[in-house]
N, C-alpha and C. Protein backbone atom coordinates (compact mmCIF):
# COMPACT_ATOMS: atom_id res chain seq x y z
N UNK A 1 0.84 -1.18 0.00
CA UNK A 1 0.00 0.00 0.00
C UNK A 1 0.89 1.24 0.00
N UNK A 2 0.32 2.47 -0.79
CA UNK A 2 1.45 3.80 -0.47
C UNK A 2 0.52 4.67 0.41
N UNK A 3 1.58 5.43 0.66
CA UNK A 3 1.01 5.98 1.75
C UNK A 3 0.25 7.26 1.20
N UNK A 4 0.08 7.93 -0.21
CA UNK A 4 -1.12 8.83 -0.70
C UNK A 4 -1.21 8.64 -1.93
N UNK A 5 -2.12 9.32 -2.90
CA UNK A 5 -2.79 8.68 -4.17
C UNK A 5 -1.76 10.23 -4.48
N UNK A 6 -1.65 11.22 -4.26
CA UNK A 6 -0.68 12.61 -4.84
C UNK A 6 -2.32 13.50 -5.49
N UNK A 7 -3.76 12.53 -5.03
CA UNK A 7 -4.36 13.23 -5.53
C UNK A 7 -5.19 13.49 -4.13
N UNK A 8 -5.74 14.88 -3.84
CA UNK A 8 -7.04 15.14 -2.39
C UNK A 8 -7.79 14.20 -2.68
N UNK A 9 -8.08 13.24 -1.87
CA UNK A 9 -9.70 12.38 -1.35
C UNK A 9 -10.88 12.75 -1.82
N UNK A 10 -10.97 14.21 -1.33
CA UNK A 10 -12.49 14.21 -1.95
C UNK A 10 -12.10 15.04 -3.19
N UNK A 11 -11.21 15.50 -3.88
CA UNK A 11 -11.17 15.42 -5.59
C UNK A 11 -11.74 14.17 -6.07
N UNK A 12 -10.34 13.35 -6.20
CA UNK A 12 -10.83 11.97 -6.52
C UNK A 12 -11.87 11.65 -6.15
N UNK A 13 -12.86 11.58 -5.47
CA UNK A 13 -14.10 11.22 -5.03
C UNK A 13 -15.23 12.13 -5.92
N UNK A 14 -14.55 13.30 -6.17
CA UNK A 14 -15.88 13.88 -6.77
C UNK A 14 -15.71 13.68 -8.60
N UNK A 15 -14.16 13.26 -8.90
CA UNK A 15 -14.01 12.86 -10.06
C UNK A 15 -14.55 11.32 -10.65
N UNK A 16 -14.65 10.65 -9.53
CA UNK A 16 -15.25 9.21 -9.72
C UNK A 16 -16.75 9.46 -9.68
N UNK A 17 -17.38 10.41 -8.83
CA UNK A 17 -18.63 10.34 -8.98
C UNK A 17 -19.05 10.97 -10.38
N UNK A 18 -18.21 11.97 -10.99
CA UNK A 18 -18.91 12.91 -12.34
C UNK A 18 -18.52 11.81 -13.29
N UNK A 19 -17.42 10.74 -12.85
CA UNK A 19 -17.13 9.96 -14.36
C UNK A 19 -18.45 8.60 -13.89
N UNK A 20 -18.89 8.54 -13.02
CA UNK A 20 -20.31 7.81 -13.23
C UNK A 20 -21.08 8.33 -13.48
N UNK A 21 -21.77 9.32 -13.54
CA UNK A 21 -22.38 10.08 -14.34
C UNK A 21 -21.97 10.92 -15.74
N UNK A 22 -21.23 10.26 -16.18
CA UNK A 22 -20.82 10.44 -17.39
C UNK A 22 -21.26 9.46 -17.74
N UNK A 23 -20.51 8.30 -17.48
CA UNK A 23 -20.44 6.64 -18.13
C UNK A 23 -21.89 6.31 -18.14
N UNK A 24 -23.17 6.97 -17.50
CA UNK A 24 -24.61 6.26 -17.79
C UNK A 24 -24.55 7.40 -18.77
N UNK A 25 -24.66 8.40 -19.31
CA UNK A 25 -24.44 9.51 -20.36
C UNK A 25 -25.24 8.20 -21.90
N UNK A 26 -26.10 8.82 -22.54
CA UNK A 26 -26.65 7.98 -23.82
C UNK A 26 -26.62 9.07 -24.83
N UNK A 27 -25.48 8.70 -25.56
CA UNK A 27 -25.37 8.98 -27.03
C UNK A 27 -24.27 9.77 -26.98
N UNK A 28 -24.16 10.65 -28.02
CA UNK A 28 -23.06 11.71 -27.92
C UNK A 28 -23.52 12.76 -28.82
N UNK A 29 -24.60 13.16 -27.94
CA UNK A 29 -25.33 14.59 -28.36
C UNK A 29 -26.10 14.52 -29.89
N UNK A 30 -26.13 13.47 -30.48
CA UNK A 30 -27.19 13.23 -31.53
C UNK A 30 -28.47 13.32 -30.95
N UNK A 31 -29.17 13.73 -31.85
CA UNK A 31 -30.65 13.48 -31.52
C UNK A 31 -31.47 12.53 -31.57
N UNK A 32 -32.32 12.11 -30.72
CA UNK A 32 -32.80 10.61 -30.84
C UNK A 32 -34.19 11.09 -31.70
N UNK A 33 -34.24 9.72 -32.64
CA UNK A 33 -35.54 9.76 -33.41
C UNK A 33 -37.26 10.02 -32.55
N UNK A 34 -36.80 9.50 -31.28
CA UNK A 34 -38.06 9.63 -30.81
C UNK A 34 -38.49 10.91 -29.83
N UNK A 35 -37.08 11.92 -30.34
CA UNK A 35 -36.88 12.96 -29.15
C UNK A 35 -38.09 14.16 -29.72
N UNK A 36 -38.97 14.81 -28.82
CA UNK A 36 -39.44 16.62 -29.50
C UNK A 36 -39.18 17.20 -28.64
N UNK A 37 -39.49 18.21 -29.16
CA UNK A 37 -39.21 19.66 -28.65
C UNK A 37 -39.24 19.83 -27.58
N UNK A 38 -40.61 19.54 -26.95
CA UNK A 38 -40.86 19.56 -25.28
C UNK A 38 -39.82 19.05 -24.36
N UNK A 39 -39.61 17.76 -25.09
CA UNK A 39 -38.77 16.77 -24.22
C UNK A 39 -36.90 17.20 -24.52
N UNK A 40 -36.46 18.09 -25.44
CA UNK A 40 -34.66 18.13 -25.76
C UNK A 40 -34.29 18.50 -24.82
N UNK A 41 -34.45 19.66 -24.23
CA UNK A 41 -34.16 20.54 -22.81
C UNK A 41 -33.86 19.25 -22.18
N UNK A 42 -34.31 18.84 -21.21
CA UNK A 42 -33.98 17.53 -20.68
C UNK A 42 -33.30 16.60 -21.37
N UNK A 43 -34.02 16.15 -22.44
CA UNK A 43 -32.73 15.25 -22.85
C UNK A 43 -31.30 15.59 -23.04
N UNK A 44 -31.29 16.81 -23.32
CA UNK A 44 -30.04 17.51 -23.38
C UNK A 44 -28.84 16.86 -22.15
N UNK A 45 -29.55 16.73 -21.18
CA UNK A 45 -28.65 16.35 -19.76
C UNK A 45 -28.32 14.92 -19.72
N UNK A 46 -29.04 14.57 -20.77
CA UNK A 46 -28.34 12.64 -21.15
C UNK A 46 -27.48 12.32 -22.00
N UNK A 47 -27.28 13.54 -23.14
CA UNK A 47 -26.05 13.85 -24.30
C UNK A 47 -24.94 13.73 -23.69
N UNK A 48 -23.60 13.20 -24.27
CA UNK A 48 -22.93 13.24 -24.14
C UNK A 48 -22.20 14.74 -24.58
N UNK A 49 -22.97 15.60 -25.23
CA UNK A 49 -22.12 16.10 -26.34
C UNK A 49 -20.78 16.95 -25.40
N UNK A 50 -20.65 18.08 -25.62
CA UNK A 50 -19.52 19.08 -25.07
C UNK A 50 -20.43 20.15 -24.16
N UNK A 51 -21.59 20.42 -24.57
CA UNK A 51 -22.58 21.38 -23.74
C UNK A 51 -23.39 20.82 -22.77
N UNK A 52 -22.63 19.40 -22.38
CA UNK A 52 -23.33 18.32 -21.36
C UNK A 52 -22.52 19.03 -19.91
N UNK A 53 -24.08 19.60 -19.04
CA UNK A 53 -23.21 19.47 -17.91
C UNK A 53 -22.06 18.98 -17.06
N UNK A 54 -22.70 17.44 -16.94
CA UNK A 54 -21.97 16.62 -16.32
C UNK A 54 -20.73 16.59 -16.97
N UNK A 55 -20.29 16.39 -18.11
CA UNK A 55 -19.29 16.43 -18.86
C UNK A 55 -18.42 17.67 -18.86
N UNK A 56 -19.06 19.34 -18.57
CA UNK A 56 -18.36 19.79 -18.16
C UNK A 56 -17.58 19.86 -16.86
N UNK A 57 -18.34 19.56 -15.95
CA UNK A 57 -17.94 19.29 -14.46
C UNK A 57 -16.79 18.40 -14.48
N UNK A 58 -16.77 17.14 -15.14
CA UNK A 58 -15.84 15.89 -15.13
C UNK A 58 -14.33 16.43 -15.66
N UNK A 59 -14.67 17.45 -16.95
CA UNK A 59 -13.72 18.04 -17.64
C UNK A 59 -13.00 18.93 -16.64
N UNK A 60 -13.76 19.68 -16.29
CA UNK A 60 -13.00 21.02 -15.43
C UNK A 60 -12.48 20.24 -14.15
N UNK A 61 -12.94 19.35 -13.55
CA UNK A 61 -11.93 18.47 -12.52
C UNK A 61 -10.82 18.09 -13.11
N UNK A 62 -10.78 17.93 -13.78
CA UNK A 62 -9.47 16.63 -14.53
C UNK A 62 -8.41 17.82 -14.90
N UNK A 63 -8.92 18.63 -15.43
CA UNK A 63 -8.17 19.63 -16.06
C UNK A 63 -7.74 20.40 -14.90
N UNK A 64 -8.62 20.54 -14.10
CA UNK A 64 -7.46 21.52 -12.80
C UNK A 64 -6.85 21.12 -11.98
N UNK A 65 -6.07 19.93 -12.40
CA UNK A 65 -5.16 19.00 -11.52
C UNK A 65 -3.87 19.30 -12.41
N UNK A 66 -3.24 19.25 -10.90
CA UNK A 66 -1.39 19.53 -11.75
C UNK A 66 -1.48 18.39 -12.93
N UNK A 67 0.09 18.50 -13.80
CA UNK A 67 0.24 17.07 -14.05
C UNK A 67 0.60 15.86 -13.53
N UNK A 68 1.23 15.84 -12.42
CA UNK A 68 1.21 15.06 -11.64
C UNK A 68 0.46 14.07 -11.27
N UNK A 69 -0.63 15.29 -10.79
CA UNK A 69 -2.00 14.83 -10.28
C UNK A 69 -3.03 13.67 -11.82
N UNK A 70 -2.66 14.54 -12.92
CA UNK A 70 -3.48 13.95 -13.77
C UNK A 70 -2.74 12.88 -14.12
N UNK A 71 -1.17 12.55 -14.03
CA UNK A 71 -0.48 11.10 -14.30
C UNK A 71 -1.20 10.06 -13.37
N UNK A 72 -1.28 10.87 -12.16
CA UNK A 72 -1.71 9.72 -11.16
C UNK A 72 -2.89 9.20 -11.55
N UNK A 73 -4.17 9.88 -12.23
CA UNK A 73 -5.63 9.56 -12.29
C UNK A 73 -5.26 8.60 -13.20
N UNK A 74 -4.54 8.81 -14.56
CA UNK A 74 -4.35 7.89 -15.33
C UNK A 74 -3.68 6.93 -15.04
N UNK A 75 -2.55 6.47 -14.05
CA UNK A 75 -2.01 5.24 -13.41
C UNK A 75 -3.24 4.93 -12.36
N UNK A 76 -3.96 5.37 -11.85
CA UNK A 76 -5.42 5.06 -10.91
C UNK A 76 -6.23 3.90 -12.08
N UNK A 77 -6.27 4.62 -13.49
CA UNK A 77 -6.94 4.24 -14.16
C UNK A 77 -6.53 2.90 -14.76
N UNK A 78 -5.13 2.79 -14.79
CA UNK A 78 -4.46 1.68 -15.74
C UNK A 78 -4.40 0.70 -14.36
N UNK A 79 -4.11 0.67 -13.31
CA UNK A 79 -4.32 -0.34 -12.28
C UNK A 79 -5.71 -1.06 -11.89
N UNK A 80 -6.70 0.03 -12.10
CA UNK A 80 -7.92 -0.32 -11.90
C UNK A 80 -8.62 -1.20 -13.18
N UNK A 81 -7.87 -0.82 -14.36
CA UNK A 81 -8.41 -1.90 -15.48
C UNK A 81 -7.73 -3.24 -15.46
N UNK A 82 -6.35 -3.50 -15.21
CA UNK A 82 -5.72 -4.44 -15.01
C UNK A 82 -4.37 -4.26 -15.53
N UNK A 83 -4.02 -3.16 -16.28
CA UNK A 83 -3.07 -2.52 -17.13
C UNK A 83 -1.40 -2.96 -16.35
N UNK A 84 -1.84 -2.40 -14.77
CA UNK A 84 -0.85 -2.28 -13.82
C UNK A 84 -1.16 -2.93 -13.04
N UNK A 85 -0.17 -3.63 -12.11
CA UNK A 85 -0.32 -4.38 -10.52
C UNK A 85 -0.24 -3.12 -10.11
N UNK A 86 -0.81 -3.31 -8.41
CA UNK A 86 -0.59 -2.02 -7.11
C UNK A 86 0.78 -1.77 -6.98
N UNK A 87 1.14 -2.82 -6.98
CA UNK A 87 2.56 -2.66 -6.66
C UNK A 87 3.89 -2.02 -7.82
N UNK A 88 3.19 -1.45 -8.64
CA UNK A 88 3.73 -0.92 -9.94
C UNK A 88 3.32 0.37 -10.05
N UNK A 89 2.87 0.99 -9.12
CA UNK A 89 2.26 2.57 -8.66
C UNK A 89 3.03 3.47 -9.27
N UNK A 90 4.50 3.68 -9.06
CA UNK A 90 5.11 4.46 -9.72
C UNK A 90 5.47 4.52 -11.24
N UNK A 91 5.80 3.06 -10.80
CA UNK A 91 6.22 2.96 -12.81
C UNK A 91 4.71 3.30 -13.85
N UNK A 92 3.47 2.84 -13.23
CA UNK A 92 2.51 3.18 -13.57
C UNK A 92 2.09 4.92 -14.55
N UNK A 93 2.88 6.13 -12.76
CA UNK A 93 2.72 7.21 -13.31
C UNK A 93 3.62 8.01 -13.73
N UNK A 94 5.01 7.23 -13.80
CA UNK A 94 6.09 7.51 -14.81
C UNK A 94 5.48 7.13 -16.35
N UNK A 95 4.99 5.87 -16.55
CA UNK A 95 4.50 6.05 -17.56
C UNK A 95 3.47 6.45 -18.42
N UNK A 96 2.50 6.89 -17.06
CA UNK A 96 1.65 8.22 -17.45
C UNK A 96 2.30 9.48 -18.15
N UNK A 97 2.95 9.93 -17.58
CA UNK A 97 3.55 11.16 -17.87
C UNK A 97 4.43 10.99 -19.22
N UNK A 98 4.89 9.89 -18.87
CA UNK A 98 5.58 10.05 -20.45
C UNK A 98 5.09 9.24 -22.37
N UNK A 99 3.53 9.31 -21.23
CA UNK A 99 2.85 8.80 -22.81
C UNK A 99 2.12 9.85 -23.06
N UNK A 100 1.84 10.79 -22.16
CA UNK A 100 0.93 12.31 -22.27
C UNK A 100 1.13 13.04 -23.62
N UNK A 101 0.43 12.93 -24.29
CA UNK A 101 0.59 13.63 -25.65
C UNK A 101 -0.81 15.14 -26.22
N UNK A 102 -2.07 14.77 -25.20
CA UNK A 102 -3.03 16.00 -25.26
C UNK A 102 -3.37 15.69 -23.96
N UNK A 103 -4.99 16.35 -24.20
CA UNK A 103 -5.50 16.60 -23.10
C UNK A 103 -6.09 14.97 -21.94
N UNK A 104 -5.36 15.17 -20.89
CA UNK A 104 -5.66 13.88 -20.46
C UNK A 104 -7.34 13.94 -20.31
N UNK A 105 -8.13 15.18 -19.97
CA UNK A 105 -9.35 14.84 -19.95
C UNK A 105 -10.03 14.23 -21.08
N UNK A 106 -9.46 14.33 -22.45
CA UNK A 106 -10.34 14.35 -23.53
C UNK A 106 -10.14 12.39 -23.32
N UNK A 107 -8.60 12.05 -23.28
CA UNK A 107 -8.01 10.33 -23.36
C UNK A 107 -9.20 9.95 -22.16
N UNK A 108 -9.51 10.34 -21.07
CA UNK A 108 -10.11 9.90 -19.73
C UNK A 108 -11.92 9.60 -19.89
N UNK A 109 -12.34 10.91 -20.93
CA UNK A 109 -13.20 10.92 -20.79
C UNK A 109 -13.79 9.81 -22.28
N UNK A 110 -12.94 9.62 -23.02
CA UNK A 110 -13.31 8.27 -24.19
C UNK A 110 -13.75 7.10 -23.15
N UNK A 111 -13.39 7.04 -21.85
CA UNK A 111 -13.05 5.26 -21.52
C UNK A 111 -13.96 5.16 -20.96
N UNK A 112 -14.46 4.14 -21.87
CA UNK A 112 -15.74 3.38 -21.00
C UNK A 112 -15.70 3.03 -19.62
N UNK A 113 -16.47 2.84 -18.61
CA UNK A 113 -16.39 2.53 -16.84
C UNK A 113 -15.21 3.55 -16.35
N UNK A 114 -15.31 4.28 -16.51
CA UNK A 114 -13.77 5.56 -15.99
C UNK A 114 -14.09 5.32 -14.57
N UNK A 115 -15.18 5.65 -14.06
CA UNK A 115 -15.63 6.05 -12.69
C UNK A 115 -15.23 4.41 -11.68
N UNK A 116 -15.69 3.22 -12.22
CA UNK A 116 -15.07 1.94 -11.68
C UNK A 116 -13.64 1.77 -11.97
N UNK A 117 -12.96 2.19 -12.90
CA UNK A 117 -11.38 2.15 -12.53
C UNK A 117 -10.66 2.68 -12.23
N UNK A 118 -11.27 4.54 -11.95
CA UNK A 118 -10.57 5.13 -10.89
C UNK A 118 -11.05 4.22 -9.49
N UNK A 119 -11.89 3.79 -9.26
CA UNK A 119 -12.02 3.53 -7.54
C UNK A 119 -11.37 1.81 -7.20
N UNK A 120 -11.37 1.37 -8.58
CA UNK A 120 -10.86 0.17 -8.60
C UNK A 120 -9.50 0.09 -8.45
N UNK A 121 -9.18 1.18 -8.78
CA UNK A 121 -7.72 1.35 -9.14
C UNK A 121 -7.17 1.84 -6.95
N UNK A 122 -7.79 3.00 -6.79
CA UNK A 122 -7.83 3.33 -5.55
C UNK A 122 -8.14 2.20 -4.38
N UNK A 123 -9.17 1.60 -4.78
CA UNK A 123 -9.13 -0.20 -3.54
C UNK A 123 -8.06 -0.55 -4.28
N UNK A 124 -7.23 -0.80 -5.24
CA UNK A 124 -6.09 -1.82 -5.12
C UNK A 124 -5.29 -1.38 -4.65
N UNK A 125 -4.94 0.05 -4.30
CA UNK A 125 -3.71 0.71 -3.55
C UNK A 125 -4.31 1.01 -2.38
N UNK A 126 -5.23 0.20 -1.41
CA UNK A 126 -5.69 0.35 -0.22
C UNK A 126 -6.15 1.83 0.32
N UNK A 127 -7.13 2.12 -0.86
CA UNK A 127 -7.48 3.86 -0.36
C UNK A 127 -9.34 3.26 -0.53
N UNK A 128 -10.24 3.30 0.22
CA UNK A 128 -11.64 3.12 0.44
C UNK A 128 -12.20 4.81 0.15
N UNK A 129 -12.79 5.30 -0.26
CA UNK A 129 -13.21 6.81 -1.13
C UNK A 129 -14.42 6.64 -0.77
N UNK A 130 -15.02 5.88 0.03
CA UNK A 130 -17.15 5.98 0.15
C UNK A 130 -17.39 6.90 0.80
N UNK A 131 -16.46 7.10 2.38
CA UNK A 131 -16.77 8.58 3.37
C UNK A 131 -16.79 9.46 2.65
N UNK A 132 -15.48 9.98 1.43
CA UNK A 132 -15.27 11.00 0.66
C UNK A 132 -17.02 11.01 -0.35
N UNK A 133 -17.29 10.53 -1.00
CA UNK A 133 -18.10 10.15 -1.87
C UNK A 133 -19.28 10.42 -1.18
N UNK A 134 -19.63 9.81 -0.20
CA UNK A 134 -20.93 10.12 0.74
C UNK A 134 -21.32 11.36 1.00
N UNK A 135 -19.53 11.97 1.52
CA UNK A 135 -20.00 13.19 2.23
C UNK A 135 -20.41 14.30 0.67
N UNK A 136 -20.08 13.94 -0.42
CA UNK A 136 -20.55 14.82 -1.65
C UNK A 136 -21.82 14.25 -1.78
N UNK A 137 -22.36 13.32 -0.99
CA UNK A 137 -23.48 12.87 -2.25
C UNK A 137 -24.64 13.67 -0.80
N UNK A 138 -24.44 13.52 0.27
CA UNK A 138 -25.35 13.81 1.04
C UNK A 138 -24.78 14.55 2.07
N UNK A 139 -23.84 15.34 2.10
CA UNK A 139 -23.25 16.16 3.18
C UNK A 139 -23.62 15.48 4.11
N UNK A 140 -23.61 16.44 5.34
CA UNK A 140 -23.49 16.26 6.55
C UNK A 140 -25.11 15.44 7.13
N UNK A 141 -23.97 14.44 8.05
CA UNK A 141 -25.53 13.74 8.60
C UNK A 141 -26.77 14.68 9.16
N UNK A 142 -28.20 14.51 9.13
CA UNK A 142 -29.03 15.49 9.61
C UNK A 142 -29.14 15.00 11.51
N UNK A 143 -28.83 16.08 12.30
CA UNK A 143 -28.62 15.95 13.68
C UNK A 143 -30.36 14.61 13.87
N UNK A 144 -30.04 14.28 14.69
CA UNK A 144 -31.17 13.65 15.43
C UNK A 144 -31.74 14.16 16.68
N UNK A 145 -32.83 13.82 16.67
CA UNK A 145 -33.99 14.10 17.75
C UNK A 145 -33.44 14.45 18.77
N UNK A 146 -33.61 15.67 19.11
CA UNK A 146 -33.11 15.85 21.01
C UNK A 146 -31.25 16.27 21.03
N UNK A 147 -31.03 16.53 19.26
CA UNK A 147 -29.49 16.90 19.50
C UNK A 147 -29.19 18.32 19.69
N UNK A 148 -30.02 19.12 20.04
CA UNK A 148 -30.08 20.15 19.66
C UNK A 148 -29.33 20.98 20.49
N UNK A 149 -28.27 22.08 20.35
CA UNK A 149 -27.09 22.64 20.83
C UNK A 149 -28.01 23.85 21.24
N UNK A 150 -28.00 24.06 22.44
CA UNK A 150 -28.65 25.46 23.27
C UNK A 150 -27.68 26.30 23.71
């Protein structure tokens, strides 16, 4: 196990959650035959295209990580598919860095299951991301009955 991913917890956590909501994402901003008018607005938020929320969110994470940071997502990524053993962590994001040729968001955001092999990748280097993940998905627990601070 190492002792940090070189990336914040709840980054990575909020980058695994936007790349699962990417990865359910249907189509890539074509229009579906059965789509009208009423209904695009909304469907709009299931496009993959470039004016896809979610897709911007996923983008602007990825992209405001050093390079470092973005070698590491992509050695996160190549361990979690099977690319790399854990125990190959570094050589992993040495060879991140030196296959980097554009934008790592654009390479990150092609790959099918992104969001399961960043976290797959993170359980194989003994890092658990659900507290991180939780606390984005539902902040803070709601106090209980009778907790009330006077």
């Amino acid at each position: 196990m190492i002792d940090s991913l070189g990336i914040p917890r709840d980054t990575l956590a909020a980058i695994i959650l936007y790349a699962r909501a990417w990865d359910a994402q249907t189509g890539t901003g074509a229009s579906v035959d059965s789509s009208n008018a009423t209904d695009d607005g909304v469907s709009s938020i299931l496009a993959g295209g470039r004016s896809n929320p979610v897709g911007h969110e996923l983008r602007s994470e990825i992209e405001s990580l050093s390079e470092d940071e973005q070698a590491a997502l992509v050695a996160l990524v190549w361990i979690g598919r099977g690319d790399f053993d854990a125990e190959d962590w570094e050589e992993a994001k040495a060879t991140a860095r030196d296959r980097a040729t554009g934008p790592t968001s654009r390479y990150l955001m092609e790959m099918p299951l992104l969001g399961d092999y960043l976290e797959e990748g993170a359980a194989a280097l003994g890092f658990d991301l659900a507290d991180e993940e939780a606390d984005i998905l539902y902040g803070d627990e709601p106090a209980e009955p009778g907790d009330d601070e006077a």
